[in-house]
Protein backbone atom coordinates (compact mmCIF):
# COMPACT_ATOMS: atom_id res chain seq x y z
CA UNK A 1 0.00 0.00 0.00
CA UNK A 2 1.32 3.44 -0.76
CA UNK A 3 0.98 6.35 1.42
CA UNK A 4 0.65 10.03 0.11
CA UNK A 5 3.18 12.13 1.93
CA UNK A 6 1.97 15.16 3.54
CA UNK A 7 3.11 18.50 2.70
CA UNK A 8 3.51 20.06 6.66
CA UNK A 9 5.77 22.82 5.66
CA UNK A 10 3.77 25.45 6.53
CA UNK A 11 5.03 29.28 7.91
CA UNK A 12 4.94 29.35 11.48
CA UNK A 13 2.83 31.97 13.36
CA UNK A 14 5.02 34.90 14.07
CA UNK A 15 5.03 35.17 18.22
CA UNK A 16 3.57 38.33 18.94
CA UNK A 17 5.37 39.30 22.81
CA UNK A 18 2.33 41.37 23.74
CA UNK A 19 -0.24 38.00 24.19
CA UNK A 20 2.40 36.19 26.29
CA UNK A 21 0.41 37.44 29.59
CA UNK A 22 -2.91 35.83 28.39
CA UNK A 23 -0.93 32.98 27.21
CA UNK A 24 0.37 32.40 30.35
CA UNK A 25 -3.10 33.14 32.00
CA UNK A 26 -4.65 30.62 29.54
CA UNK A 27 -1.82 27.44 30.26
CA UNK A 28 -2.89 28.01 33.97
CA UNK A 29 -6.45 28.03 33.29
CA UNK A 30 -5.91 24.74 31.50
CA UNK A 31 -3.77 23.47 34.20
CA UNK A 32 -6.45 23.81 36.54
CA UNK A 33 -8.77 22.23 34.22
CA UNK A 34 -6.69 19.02 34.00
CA UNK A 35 -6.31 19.23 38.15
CA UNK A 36 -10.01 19.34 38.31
CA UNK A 37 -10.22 16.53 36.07
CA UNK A 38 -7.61 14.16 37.87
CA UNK A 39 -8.82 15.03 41.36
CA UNK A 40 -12.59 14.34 40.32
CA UNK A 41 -11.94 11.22 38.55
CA UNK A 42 -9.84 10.03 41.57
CA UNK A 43 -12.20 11.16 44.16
CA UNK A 44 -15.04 8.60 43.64
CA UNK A 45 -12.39 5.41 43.50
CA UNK A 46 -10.96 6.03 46.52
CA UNK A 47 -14.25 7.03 48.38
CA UNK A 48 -15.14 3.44 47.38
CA UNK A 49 -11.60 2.15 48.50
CA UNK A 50 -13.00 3.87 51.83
CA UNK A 51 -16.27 2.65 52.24
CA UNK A 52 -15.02 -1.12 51.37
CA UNK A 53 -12.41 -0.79 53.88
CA UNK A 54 -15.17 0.16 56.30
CA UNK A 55 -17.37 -3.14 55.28
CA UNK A 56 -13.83 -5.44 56.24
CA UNK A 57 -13.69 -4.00 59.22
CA UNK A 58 -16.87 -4.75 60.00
CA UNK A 59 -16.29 -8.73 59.34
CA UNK A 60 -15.80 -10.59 62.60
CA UNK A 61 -13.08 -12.43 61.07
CA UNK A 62 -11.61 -8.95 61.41
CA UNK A 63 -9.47 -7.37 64.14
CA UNK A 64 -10.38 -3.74 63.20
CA UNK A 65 -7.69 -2.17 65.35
CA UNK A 66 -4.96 -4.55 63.94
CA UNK A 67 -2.23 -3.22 62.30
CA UNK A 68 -3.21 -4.34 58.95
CA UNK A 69 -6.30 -2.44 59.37
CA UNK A 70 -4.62 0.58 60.53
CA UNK A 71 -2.60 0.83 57.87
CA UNK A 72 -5.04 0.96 55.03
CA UNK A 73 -7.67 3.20 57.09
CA UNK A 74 -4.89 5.46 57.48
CA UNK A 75 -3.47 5.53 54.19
CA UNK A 76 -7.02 5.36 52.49
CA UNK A 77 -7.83 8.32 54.51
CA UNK A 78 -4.78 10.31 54.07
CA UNK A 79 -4.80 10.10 50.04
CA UNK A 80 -8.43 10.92 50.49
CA UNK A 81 -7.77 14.37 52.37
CA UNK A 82 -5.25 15.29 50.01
CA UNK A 83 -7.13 14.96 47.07
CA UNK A 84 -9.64 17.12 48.52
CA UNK A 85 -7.17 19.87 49.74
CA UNK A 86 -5.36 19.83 45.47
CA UNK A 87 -9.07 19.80 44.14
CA UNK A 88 -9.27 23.46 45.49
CA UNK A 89 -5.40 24.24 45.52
CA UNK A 90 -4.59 23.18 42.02
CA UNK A 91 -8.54 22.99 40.53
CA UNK A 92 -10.54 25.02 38.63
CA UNK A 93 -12.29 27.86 40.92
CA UNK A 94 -15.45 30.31 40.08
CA UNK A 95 -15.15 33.53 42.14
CA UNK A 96 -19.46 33.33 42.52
CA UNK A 97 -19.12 29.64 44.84
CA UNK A 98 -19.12 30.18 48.27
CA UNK A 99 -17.47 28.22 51.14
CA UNK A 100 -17.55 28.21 54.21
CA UNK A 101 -14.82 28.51 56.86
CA UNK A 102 -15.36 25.45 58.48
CA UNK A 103 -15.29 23.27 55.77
CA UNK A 104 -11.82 24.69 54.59
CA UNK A 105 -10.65 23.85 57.94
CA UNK A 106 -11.63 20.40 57.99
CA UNK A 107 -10.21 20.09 54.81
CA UNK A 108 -6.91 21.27 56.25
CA UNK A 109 -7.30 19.12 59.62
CA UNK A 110 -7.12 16.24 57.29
CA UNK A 111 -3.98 17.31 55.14
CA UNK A 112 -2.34 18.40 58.04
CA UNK A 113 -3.09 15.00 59.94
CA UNK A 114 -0.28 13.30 61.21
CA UNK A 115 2.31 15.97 60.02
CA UNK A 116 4.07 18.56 62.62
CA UNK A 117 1.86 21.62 60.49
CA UNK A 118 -1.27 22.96 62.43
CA UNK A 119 -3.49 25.69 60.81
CA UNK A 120 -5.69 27.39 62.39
CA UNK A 121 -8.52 29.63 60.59
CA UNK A 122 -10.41 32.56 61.84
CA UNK A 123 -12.13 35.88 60.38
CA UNK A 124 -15.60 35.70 58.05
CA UNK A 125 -17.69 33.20 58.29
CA UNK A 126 -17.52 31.98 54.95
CA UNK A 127 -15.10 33.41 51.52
CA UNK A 128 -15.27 32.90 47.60
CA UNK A 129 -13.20 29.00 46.44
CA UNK A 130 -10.97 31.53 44.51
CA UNK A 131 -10.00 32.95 47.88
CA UNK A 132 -9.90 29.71 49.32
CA UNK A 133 -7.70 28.67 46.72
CA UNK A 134 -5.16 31.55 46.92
CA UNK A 135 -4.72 30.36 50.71
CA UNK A 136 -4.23 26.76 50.60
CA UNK A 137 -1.33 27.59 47.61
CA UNK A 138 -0.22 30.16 50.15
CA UNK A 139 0.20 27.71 52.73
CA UNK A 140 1.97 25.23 50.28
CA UNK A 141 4.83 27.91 49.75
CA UNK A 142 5.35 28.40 53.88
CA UNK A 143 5.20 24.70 54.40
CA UNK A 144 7.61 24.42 51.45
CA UNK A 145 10.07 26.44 53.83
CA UNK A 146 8.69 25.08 56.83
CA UNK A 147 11.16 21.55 57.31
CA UNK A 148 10.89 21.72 61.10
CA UNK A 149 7.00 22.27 60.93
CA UNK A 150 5.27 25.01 62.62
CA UNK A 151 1.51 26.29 63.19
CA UNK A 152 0.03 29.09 61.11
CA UNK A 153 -2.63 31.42 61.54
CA UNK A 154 -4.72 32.08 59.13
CA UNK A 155 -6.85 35.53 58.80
CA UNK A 156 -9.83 35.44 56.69
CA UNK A 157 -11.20 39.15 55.28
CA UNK A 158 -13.94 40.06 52.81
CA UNK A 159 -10.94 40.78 49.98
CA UNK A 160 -7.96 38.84 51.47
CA UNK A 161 -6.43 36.58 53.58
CA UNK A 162 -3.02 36.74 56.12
CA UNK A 163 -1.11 33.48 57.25
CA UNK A 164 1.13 33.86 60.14
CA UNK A 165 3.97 31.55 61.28
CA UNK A 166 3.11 31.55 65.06
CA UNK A 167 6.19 28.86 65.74
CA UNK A 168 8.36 27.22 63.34
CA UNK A 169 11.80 27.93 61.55
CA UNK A 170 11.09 29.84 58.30
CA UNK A 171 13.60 30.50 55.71
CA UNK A 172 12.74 34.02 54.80
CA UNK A 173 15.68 34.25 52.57
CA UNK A 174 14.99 31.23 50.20
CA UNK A 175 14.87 32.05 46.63
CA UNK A 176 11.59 30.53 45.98
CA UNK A 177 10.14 33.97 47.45
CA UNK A 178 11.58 35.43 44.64
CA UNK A 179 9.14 34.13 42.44
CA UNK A 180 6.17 37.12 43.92
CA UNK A 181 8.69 39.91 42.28
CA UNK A 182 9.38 38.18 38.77
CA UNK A 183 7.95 35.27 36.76
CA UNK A 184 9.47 32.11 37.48
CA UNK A 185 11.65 30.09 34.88
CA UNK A 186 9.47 27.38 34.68
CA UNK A 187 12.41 25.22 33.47
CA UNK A 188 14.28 25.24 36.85
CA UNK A 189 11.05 24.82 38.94
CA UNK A 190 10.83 21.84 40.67
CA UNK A 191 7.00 20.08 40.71
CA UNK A 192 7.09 20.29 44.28
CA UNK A 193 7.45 24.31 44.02
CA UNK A 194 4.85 24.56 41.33
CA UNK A 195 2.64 26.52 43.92
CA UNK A 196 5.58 29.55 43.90
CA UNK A 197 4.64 29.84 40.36
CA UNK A 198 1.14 29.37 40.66
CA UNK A 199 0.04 31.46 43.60
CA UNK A 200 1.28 35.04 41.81
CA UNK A 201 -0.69 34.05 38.33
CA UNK A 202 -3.97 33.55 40.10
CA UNK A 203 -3.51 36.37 42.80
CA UNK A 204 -2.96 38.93 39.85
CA UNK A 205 -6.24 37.87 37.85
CA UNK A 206 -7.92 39.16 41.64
CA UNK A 207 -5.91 42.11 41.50
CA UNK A 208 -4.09 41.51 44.58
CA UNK A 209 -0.47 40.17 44.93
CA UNK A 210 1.10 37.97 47.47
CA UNK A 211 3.00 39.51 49.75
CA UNK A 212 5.83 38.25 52.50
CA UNK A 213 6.44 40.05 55.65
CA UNK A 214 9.03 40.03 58.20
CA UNK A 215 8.16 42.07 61.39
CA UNK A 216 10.55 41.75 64.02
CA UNK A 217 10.95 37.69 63.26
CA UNK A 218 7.29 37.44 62.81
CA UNK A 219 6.86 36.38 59.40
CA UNK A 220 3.57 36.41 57.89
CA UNK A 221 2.36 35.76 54.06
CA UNK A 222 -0.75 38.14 52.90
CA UNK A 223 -3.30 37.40 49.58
């Protein structure tokens, strides 16, 4: 069989320098799409992990507080919590959906489960996902600097948010921070980082910019 070669060589499209900034804000709106779509396809298989993990326990054949059990409860639940912390933190958000404080804590008591991080939220009642959002990424970058652990406050306003570092060795110097004065070269980021490149993108399209603070040793992280 013969095959007809195609004839590809066509111009490029010339790069025009002044649509970078809504290229950029495009690749991270379909970044969050594909975190939306991983996290909800994810979500449902492990809830069912869950539940059938539940129904073994319940066996009398079963010694639910062996170590066996423990460890799958506990891991089942862990991967659980996390995927519901990066559905927010890495997902696609609509400024018009509400949530409400207390849910956003739970959602951190779970990530933060068994780790030496606390948070602690206070302030309105209830704040926009996007806002939501902007703080759990804003806590990634502290706990990124955080390798001792610590406990951070977290402020809730109408338009903003403030996370404090109540206890915990910070590195305030680090050169991921640099990343809120200049875009980051994407190249040397490592995935773990990605929020330092992430946080700034989303915080502009709000108009606001993140912002860290030393006062006195007291370093606190605003969005």
């Amino acid at each position: 069989m013969a095959f007809r070669s195609l004839d590809i060589k066509q111009p490029l499209p010339e790069f025009d320098a002044g649509s970078s900034a809504s290229q950029t804000t495009d690749s991270a709106a379909l970044a969050a799409l594909v975190g939306s779509r991983l996290c909800h396809d994810l979500i449902s298989p492990v809830g069912a992990i869950q539940n059938g993990i539940e129904l073994i326990g319940l066996s009398p054949s079963v010694d639910p507080a062996g170590d066996e059990m423990r460890l799958m409860t506990h891991s089942v639940e862990n991967a659980s919590a996390k995927l519901k912390f990066f559905r927010i933190a890495f997902g696609l958000s609509c400024d018009e959906s509400q949530v409400s404080r207390q849910s956003v804590q739970a959602i951190f008591d779970g990530f933060t489960r068994g780790t030496r991080k606390q948070v602690e939220l206070a302030g309105t009642e209830t704040m926009t996902r996007t806002q939501a959002q902007l703080v759990m990424l804003a806590f990634l970058c502290l706990e990124s600097v955080l390798p001792m652990g610590g406990r951070i406050a977290v402020i809730i306003e109408p338009r903003g948010a403030e996370l404090t570092v109540l206890n915990g060795q910070l590195d305030a110097e680090h050169p991921l921070w640099q990343a809120f004065e200049a875009p980051v070269d994407l190249k040397t980021l490592q995935p773990a980082n990605v929020q330092f490149a992430l946080l700034p993108l989303l915080a502009a399209k709000e108009n606001r910019r993140p912002q860290l603070h030393d006062d006195a040793g007291v370093i606190s992280l605003t969005v």
